[in-house]
Protein backbone atom coordinates (compact mmCIF):
# COMPACT_ATOMS: atom_id res chain seq x y z
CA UNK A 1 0.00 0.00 0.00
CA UNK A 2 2.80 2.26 0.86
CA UNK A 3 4.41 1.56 -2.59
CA UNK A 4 1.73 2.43 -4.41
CA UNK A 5 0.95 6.11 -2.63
CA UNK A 6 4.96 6.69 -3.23
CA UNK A 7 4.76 5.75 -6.60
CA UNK A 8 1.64 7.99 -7.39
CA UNK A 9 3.39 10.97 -4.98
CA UNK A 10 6.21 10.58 -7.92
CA UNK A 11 4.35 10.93 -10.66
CA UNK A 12 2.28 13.64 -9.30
CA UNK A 13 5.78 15.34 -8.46
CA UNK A 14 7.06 15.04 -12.25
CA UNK A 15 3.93 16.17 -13.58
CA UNK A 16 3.82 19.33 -11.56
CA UNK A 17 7.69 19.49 -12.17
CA UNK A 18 7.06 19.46 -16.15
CA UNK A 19 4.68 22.45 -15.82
CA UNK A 20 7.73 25.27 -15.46
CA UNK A 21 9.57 23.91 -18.86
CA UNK A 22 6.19 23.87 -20.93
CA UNK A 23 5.82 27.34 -19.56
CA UNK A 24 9.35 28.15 -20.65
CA UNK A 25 8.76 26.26 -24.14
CA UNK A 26 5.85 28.72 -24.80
CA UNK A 27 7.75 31.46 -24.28
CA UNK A 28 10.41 30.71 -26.04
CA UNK A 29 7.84 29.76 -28.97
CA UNK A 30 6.50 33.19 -28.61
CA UNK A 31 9.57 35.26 -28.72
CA UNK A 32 10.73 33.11 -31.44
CA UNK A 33 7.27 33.89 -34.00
CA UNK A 34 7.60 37.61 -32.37
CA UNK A 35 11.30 37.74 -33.41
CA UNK A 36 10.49 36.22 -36.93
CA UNK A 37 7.17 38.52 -37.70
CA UNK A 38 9.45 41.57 -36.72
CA UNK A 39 12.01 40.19 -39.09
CA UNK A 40 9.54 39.83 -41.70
CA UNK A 41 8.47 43.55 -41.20
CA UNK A 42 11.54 44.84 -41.25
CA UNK A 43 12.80 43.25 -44.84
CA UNK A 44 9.10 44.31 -46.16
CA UNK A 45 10.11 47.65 -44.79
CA UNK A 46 13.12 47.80 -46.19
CA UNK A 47 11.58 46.41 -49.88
CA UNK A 48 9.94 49.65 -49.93
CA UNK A 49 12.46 51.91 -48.98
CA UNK A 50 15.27 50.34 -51.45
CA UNK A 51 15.12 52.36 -55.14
């Protein structure tokens, strides 16, 4: 019985544990479409500009 309620304590504990890197992962997936759209601007911006 004790076995069991330590084995579902771990699993409980790596689940919580994972929720800090899939916040992380977002962000970083954020910042990385941000940084790409601004990129994007900035040639079309430059398109314009350019005789």
């Amino acid at each position: 019985m004790t076995f069991a309620a330590c084995e579902k304590q771990k699993q409980a504990s790596a689940e919580v544990g994972a929720i800090p890197k899939q916040i992380l992962d977002k962000a970083t997936n954020d910042i990385n479409k941000a940084s790409e759209l601004e990129a994007e601007r900035l040639k079309a911006t430059e398109a314009e500009i350019a005789p």
